[in-house]
Protein backbone atom coordinates (compact mmCIF):
# COMPACT_ATOMS: atom_id res chain seq x y z
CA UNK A 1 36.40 8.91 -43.58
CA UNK A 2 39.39 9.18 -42.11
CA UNK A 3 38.01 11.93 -39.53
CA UNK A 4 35.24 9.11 -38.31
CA UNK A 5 37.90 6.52 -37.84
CA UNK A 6 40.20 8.07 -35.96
CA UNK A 7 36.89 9.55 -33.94
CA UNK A 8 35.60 5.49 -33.29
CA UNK A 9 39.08 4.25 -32.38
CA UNK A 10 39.06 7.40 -29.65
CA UNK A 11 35.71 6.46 -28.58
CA UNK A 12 36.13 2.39 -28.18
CA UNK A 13 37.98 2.15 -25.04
CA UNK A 14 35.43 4.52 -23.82
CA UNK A 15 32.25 2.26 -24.21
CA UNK A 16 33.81 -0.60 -23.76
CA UNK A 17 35.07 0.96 -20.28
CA UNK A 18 31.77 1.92 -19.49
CA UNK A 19 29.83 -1.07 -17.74
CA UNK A 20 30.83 -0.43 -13.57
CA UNK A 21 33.49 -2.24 -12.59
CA UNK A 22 35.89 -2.99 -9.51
CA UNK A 23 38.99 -0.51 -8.95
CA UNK A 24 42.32 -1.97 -9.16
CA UNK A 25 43.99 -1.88 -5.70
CA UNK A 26 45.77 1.30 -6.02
CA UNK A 27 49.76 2.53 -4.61
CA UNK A 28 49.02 4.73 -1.10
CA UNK A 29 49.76 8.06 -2.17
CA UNK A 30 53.21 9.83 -0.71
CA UNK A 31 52.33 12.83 1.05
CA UNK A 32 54.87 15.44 0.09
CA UNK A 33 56.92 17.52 2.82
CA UNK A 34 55.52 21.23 3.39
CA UNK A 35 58.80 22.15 2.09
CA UNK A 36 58.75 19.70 -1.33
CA UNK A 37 55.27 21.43 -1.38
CA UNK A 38 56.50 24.82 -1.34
CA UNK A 39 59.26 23.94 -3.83
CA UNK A 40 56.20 22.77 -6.43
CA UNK A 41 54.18 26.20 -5.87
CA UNK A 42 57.06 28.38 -6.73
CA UNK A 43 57.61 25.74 -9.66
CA UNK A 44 53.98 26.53 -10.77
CA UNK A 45 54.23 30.69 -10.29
CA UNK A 46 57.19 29.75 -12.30
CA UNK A 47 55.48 28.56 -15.05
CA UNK A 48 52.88 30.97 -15.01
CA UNK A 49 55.22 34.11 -15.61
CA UNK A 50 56.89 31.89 -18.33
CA UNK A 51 53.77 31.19 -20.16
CA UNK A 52 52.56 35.18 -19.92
CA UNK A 53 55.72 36.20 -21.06
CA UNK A 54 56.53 34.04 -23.85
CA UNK A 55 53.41 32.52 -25.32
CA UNK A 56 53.00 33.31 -28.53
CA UNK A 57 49.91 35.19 -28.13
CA UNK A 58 48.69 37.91 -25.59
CA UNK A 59 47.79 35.84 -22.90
CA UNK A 60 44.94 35.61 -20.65
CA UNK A 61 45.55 35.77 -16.77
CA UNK A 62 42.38 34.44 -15.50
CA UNK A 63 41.78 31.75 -18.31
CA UNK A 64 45.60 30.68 -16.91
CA UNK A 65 44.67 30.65 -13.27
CA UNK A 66 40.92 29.25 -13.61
CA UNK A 67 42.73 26.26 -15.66
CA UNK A 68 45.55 25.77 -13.75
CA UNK A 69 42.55 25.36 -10.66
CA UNK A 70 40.34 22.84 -12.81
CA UNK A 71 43.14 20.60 -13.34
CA UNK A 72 44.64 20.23 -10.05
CA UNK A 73 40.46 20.00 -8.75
CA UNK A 74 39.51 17.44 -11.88
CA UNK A 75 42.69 15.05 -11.03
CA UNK A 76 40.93 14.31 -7.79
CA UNK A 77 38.17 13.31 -9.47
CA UNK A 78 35.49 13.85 -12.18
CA UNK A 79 32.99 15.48 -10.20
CA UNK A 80 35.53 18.17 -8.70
CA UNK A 81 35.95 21.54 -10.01
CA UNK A 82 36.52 24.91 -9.86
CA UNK A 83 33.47 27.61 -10.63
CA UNK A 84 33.68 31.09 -11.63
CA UNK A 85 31.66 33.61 -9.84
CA UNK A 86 29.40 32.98 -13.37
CA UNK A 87 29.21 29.29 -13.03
CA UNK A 88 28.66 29.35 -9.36
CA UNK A 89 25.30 31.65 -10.02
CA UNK A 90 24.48 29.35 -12.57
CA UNK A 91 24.88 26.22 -10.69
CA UNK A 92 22.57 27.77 -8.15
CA UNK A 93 19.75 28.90 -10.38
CA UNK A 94 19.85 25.49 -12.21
CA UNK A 95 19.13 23.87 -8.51
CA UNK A 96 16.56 25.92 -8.25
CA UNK A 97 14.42 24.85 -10.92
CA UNK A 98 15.20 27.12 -13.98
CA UNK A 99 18.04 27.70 -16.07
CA UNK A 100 19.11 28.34 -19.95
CA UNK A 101 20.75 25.73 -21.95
CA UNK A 102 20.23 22.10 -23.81
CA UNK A 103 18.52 19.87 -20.45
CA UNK A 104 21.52 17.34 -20.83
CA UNK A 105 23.35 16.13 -17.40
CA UNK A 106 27.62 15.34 -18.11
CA UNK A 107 29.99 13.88 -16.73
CA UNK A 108 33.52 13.76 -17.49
CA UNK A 109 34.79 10.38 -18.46
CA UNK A 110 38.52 9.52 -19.07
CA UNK A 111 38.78 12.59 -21.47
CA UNK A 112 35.64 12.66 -23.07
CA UNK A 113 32.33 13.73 -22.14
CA UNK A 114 29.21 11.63 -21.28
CA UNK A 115 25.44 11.71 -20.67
CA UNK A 116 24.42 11.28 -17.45
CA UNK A 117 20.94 11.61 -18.73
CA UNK A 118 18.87 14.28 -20.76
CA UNK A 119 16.26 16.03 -18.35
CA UNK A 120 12.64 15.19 -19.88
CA UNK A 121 11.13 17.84 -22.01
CA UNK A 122 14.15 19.63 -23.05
CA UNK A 123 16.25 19.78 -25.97
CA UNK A 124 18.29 17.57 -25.39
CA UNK A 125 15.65 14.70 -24.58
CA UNK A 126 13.40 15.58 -27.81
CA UNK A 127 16.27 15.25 -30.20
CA UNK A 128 17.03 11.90 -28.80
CA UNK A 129 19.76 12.10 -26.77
CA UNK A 130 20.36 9.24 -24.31
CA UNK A 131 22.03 7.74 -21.20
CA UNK A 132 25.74 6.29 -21.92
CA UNK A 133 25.63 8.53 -25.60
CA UNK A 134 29.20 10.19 -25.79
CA UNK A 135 29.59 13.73 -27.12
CA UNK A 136 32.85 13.81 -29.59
CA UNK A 137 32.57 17.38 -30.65
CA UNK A 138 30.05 20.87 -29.91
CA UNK A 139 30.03 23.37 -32.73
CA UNK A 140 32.71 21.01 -34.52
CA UNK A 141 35.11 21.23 -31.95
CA UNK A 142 36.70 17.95 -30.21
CA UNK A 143 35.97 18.23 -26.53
CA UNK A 144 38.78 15.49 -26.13
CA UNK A 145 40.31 16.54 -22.25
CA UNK A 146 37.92 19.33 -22.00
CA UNK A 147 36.77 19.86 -18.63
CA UNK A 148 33.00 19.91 -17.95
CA UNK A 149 32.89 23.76 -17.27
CA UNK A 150 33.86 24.20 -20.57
CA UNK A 151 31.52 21.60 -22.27
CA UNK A 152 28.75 23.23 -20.39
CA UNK A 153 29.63 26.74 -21.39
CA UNK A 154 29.92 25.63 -25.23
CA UNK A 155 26.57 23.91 -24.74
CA UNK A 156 24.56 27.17 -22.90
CA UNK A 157 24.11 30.06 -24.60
CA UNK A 158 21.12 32.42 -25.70
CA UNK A 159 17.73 30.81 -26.11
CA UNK A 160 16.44 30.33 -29.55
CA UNK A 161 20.26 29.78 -30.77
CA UNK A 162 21.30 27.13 -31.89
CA UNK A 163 24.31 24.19 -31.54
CA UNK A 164 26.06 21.25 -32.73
CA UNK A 165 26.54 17.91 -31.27
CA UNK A 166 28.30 15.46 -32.66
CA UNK A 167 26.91 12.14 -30.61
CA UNK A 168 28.21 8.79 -30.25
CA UNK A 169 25.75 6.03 -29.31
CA UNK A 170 26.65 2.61 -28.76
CA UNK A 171 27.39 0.21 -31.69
CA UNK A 172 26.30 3.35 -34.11
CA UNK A 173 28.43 5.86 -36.61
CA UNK A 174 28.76 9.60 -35.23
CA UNK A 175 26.06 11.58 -35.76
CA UNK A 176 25.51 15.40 -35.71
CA UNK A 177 22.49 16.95 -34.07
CA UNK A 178 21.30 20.60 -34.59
CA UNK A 179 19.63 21.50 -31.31
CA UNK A 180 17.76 24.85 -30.26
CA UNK A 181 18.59 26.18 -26.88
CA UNK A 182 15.98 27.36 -24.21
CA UNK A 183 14.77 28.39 -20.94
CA UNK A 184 14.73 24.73 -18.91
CA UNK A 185 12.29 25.00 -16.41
CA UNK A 186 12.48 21.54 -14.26
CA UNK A 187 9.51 20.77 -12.49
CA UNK A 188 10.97 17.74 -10.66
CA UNK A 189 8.06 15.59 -10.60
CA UNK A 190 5.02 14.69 -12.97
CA UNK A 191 2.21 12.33 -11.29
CA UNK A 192 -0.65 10.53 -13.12
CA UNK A 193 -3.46 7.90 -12.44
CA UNK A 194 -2.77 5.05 -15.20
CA UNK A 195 -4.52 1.98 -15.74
CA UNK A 196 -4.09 -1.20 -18.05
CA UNK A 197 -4.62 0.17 -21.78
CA UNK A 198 -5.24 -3.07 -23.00
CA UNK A 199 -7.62 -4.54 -20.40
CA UNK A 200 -11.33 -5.16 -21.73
CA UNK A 201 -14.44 -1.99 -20.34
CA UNK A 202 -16.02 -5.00 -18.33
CA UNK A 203 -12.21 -5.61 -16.19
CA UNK A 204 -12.24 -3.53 -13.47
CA UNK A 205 -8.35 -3.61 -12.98
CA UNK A 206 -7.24 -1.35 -10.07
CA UNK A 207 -5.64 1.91 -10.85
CA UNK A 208 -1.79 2.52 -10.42
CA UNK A 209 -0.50 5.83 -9.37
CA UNK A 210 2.40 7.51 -11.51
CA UNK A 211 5.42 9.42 -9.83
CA UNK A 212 8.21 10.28 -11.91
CA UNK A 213 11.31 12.61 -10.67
CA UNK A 214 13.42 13.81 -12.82
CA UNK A 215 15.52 14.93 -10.74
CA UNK A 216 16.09 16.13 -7.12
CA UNK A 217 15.95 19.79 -6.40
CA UNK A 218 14.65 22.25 -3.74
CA UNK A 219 10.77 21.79 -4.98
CA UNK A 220 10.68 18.04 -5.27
CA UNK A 221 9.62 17.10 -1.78
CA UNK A 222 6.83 19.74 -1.87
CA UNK A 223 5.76 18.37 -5.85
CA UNK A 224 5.55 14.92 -4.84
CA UNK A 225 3.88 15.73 -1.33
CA UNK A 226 1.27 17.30 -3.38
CA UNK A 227 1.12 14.45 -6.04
CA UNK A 228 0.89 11.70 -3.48
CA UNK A 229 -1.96 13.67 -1.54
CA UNK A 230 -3.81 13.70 -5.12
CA UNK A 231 -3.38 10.37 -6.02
CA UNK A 232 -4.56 9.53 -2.65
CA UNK A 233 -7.77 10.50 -2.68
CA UNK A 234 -8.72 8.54 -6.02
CA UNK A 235 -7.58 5.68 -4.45
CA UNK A 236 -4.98 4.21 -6.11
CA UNK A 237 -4.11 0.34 -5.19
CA UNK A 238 -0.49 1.22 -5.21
CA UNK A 239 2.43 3.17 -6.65
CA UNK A 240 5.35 3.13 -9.57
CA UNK A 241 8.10 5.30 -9.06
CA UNK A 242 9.72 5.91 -12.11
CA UNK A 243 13.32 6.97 -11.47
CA UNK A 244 14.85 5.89 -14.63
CA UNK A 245 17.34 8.46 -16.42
CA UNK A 246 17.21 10.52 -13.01
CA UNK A 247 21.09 11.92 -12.81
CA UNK A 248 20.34 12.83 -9.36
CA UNK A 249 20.55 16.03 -7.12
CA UNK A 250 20.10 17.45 -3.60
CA UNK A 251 21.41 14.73 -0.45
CA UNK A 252 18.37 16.45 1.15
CA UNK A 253 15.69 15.72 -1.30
CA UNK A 254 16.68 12.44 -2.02
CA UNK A 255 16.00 11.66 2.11
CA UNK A 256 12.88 13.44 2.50
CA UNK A 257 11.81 11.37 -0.93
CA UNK A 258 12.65 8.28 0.86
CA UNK A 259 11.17 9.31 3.81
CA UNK A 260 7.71 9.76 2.22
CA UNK A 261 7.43 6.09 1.97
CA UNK A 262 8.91 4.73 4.90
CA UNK A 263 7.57 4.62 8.62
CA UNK A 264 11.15 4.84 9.78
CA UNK A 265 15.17 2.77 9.41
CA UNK A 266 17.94 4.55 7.77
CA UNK A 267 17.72 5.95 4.75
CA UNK A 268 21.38 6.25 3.83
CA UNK A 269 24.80 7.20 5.26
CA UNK A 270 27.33 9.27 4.19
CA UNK A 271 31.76 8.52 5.34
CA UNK A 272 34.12 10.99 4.62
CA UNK A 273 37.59 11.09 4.90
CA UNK A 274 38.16 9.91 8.79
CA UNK A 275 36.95 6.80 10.04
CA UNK A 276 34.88 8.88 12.77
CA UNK A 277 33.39 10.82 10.19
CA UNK A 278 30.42 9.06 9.76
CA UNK A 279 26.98 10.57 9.46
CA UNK A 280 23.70 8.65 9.23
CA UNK A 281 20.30 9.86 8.70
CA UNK A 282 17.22 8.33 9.59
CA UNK A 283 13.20 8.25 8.62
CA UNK A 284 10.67 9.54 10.65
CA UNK A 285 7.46 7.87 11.70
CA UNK A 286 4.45 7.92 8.96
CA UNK A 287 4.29 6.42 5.32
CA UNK A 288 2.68 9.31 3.31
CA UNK A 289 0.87 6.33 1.04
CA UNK A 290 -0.19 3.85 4.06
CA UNK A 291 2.14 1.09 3.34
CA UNK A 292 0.31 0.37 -0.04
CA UNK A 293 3.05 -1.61 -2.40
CA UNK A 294 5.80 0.65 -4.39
CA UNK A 295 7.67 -0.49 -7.38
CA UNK A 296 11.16 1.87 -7.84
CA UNK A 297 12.03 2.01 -11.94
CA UNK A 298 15.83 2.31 -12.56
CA UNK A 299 18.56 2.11 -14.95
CA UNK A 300 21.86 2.98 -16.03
CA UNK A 301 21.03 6.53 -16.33
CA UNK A 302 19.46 6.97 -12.58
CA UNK A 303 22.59 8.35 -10.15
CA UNK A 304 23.50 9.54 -7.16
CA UNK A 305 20.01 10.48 -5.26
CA UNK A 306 18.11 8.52 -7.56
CA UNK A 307 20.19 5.65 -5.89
CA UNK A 308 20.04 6.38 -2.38
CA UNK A 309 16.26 6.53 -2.86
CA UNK A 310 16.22 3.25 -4.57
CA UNK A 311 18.81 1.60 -2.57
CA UNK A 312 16.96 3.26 0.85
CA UNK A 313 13.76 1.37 -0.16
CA UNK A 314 15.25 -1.55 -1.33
CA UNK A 315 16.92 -2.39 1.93
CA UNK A 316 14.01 -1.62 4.22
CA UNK A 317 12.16 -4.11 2.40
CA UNK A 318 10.05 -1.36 1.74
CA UNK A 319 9.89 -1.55 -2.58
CA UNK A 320 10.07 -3.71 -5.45
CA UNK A 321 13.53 -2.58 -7.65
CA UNK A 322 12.79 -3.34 -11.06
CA UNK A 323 14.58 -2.17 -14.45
CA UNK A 324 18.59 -3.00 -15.02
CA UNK A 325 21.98 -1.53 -13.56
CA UNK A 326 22.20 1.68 -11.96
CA UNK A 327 24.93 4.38 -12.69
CA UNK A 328 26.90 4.06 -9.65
CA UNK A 329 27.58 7.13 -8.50
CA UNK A 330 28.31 6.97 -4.87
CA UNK A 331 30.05 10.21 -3.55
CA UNK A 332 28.72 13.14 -1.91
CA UNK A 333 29.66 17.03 -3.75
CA UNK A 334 29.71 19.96 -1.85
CA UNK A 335 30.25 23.21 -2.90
CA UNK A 336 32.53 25.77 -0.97
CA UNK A 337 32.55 29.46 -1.75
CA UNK A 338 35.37 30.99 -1.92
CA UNK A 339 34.73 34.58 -0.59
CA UNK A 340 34.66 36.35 -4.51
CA UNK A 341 31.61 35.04 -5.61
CA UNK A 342 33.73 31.81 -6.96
CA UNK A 343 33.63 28.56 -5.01
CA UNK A 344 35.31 25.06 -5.37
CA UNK A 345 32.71 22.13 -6.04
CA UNK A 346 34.48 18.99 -4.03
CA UNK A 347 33.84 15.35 -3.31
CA UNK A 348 33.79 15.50 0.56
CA UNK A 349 31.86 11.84 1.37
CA UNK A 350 30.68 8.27 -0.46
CA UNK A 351 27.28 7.10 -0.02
CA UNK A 352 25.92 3.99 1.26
CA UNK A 353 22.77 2.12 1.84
CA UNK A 354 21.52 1.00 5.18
CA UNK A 355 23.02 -2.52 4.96
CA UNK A 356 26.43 -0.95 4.10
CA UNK A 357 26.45 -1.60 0.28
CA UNK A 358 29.16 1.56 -1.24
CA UNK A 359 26.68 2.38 -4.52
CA UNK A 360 30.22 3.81 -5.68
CA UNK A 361 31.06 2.06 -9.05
CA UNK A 362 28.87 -0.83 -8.28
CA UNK A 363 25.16 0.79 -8.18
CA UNK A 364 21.65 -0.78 -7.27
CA UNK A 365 21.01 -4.33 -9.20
CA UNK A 366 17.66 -4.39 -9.33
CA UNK A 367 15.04 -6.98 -7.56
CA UNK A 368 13.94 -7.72 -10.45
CA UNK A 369 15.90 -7.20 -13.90
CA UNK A 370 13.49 -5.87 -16.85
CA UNK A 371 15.37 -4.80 -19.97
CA UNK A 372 13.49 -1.91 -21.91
CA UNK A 373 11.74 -4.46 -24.79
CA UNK A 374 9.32 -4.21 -27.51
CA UNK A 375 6.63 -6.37 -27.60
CA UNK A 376 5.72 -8.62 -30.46
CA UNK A 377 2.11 -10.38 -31.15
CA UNK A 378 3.27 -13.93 -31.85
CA UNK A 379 -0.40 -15.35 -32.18
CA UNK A 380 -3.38 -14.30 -34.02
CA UNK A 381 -6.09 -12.27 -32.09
CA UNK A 382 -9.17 -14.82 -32.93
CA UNK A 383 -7.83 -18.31 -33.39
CA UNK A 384 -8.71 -21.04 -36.28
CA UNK A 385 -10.73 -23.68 -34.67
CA UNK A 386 -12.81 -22.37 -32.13
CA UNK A 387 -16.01 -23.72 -30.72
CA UNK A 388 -17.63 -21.22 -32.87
CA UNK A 389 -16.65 -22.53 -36.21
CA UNK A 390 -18.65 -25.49 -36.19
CA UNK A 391 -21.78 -25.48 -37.93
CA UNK A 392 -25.14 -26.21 -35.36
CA UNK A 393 -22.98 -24.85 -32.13
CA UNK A 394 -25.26 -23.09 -29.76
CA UNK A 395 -25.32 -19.07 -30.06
CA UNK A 396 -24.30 -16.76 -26.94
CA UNK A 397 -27.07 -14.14 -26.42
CA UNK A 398 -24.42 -11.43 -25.98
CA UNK A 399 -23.04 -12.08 -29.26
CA UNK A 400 -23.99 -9.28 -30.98
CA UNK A 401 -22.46 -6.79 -28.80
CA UNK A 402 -19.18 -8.89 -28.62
CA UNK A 403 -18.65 -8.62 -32.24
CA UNK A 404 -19.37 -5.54 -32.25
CA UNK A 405 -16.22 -4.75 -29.96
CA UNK A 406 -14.49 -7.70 -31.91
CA UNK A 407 -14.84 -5.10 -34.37
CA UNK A 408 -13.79 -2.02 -33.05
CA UNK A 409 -10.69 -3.77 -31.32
CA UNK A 410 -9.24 -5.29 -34.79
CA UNK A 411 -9.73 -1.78 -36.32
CA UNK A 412 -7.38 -0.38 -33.54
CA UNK A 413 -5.08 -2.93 -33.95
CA UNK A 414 -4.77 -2.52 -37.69
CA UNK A 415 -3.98 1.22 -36.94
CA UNK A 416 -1.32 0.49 -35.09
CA UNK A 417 0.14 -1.73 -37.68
CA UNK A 418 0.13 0.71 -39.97
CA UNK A 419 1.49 3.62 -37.55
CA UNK A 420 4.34 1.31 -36.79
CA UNK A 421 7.07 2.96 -37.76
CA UNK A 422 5.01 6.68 -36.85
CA UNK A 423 6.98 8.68 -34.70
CA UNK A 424 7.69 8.01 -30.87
CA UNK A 425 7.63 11.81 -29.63
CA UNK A 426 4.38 12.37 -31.47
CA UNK A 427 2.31 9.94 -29.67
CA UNK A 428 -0.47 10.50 -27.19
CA UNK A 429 1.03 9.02 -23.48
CA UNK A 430 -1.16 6.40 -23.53
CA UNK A 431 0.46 4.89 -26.60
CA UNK A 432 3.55 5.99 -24.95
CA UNK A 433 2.69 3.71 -22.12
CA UNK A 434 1.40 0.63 -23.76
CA UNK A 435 4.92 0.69 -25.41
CA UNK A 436 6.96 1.03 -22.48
CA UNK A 437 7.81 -2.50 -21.74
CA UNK A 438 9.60 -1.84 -18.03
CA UNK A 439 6.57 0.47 -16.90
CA UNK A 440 4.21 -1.95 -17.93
CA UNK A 441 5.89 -4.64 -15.77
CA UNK A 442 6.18 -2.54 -12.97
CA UNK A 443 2.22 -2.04 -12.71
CA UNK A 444 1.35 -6.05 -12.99
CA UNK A 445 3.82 -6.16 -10.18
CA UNK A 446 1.97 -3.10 -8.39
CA UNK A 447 -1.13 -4.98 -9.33
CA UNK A 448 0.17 -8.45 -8.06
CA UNK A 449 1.05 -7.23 -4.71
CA UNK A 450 -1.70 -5.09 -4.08
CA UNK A 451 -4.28 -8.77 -4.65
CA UNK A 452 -1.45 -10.32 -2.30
CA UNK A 453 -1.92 -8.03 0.28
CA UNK A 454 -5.77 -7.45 0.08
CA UNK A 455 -5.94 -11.26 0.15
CA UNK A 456 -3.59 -11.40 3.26
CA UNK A 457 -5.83 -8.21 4.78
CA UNK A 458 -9.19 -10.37 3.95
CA UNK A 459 -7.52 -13.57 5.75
CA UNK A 460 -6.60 -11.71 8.52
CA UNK A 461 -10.19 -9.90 9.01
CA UNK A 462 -11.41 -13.11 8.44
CA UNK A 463 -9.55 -15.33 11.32
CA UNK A 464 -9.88 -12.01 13.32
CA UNK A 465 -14.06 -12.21 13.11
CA UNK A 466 -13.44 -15.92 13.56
CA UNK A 467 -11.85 -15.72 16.90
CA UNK A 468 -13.95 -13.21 18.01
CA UNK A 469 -16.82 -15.44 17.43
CA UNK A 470 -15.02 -18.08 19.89
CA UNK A 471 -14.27 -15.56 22.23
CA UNK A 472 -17.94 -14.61 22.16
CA UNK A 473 -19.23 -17.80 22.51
CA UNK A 474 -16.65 -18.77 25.40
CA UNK A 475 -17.78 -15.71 27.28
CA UNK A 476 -21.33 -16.87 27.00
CA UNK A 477 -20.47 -20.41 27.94
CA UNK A 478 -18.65 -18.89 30.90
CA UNK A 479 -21.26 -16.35 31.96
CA UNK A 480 -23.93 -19.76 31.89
CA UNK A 481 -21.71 -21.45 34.20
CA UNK A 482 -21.36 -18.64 36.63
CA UNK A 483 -25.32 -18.17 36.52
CA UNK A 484 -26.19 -21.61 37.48
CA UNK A 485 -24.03 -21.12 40.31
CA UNK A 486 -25.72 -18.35 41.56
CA UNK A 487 -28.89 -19.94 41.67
CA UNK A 488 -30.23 -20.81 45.00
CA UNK A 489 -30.14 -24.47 45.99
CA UNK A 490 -34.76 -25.40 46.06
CA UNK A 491 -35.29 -26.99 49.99
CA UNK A 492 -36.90 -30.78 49.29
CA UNK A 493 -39.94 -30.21 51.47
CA UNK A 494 -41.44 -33.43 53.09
């Protein structure tokens, strides 16, 4: 009991501390003089002959030296670190698409470790694991000022073993998860036609098309090239782009996914550490889905590309932003080998959208704000008093049929009644859909815009047809005029 307690009063500032906020002003920093600098790096060779010496355990050289490198990288920042020749393949074998390990994206946060987001279909994301969760302990260790090399390493391991996370979510007691490691193969995005669920056979509703990125890595702009091409030809009225719990990825794959849907304007900018150091990059001519209306699903677990993408489109005027609060991760990582096989992973630049907005700490706020919900029937599906209840009222001829369907629709519903409380991961993605309260939003808004614009597209065919009708007719009026002139005068003949 007392274990939990002192784990919740840890973990309080933490979530409370969580929701972006502005940084305090801070003191400039005092540069030191080369010679003060000097003075500090014998102090620190100092220290590490000390600690060999004297410890009181055979020490380890490298484990001294790798640390002594994380530290001076992670008080820069939390994204900053230092990466064995190990973790530098890693890194690079993750970005390409496969790698071994939980599916879970970290961060370091003020000593402990957070989700970024779990990547979908992994471990991680089937045992529940969420955006904003905190991880306390792995294998019963604390990870208390544990840098996120070291989480990470704890977390990897063989596939088919197996590890403990002890998980703090939000307003809930710890809990400990037993999770199976394996092979994470990302494939970045997954595409799908969808259409209402609930909508009656004899509604034809348009169909929506389906992009969700997980994240952004080197195959993402060829996988959604592909998916858009495919959704294309079934003729989808428009498109939902479902970025939520994205943690991010390659600068250059976020771009070219901006690109796809934009005919051109900046996509985002990126200002480093001189004024001059400004670099901005731009769209190129062609929307890959023909200017048909996109709706961009975020929240707090979408970061870094997945906001320069949603910020991009957002400020072209180019897409509807619905869901709530974006991570805020604004700063550009790059990573710089060091010669060994090692290299340093360092934030170099900030982000920021093409009005200017820093997504650092702040984030996208959404057009439109649509908290994940669950849906509740508040009325019954056939009411009381209806013009069928009275006694001589006239009989519809395709009555029989209707009840039939009546039928069939209150036996579904009754299902689902009963399968209430039935498991969320074993459900078909239909029902997965028709539960999803911020995707279902985001296609009536797909739907509403598309009506707008074929309504706009009708008027404007319309008034076009319509003028050239007047144009027609004041060419004929025209060419009548001329003709009569060019008639010859008849000579009165006495």
């Amino acid at each position: 009991m007392k274990k939990i307690l002192l784990i919740l009063a840890l973990i309080v500032p933490f979530v409370c501390d969580a929701a972006p906020k502005k940084e305090k002003k801070e003191e400039p920093v005092v540069h030191l003089t080369d010679e003060q600098i000097y003075d500090e790096l014998k102090k620190l060779a100092l220290v590490f002959e000390t600690a060999r010496d004297q410890f009181v355990e055979e020490a380890d050289e490298r484990k001294m030296l790798e640390g002594a490198m994380n530290g001076m990288l992670s008080a820069l920042d939390p994204h900053s670190s230092y990466l064995s020749a190990d973790d530098f393949k890693e890194f690079n074998d993750k970005s390409h698409g496969e790698f071994g390990g939980l599916g879970i994206q970290i961060t370091s946060d003020k000593g402990a470790i957070r989700v970024i987001s779990p990547i979908d279909d992994t471990p991680a994301a089937k045992a529940g694991i969420a955006a904003g969760d905190y991880i306390t302990h792995i294998d019963g260790e604390q990870v208390f000022d544990m840098n996120m090399n070291q989480a990470v390493k704890k977390m990897k391991g063989k596939p088919g073993t197996t590890v403990k996370l002890t998980i703090v979510h939000d307003g809930e007691d710890p809990k400990v998860l037993t999770l199976k490691r394996a092979i994470i193969k990302v494939k970045s995005v997954k595409f799908s036609e969808k259409s209402d669920a609930a909508a009656m056979d004899d509604e034809k509703l348009p169909k929506i098309g389906y992009l969700r990125i997980s994240d952004f890595g080197a195959t993402t702009t060829k996988e959604l090239k592909d998916a858009i091409k495919d959704l294309e030809k079934k003729k989808v009225a428009g498109y939902v782009l479902d970025l939520r719990n994205n943690p991010g990825g390659y600068l250059t794959a976020a771009v070219e996914v901006s690109d796809a849907f934009l005919d051109g304007g900046e996509i985002v900018s990126t200002r480093g550490k001189e004024k001059s150091d400004i670099e901005r990059l731009f769209a190129k001519p062609g929307d890959l889905v023909n200017g048909k209306p996109v709706v961009v699903l975020i929240n707090h677990g979408s970061a870094s590309a997945s906001e320069i993408v949603s910020g991009a489109l957002q400020d072209n005027g180019r897409a509807i932003i619905m869901g709530s609060q974006s991570f805020g991760k604004g700063s550009v990582q790059q990573q710089k080998p060091l010669g060994d096989g090692s290299a340093i992973h360092i934030t170099i630049a900030r982000y920021y959208t093409p009005s200017g907005r820093s997504i650092q700490n702040e984030g996208i706020t959404p057009d439109i704000e649509v908290l994940q919900s669950k849906v509740e029937t508040l009325e019954k599906k056939e009411a009381l008093f209806t013009e069928a209840t009275f006694n001589n009222s006239l009989k519809n001829d395709a009555s029989d049929k209707k009840s039939k369907s009546k039928k069939k629709d209150s036996k579904k519903s009754e299902k689902s009644d009963d399968d209430e409380e039935e498991d969320y991961l074993t459900l078909s993605d239909e029902e997965k859909d028709a539960r999803d309260y911020q995707l279902q939003r985001a296609m009536d808004m797909v739907r509403a815009l598309s009506k707008i614009g074929k309504k706009n597209l009708e008027k404007v065919e319309e008034t076009s047809k319509e003028d050239t009708k007047k144009e027609d007719a004041k060419k004929d009026s025209e060419k009548s005029k001329d003709d009569k002139k060019a008639e010859p005068k008849k000579e009165n003949k006495k």
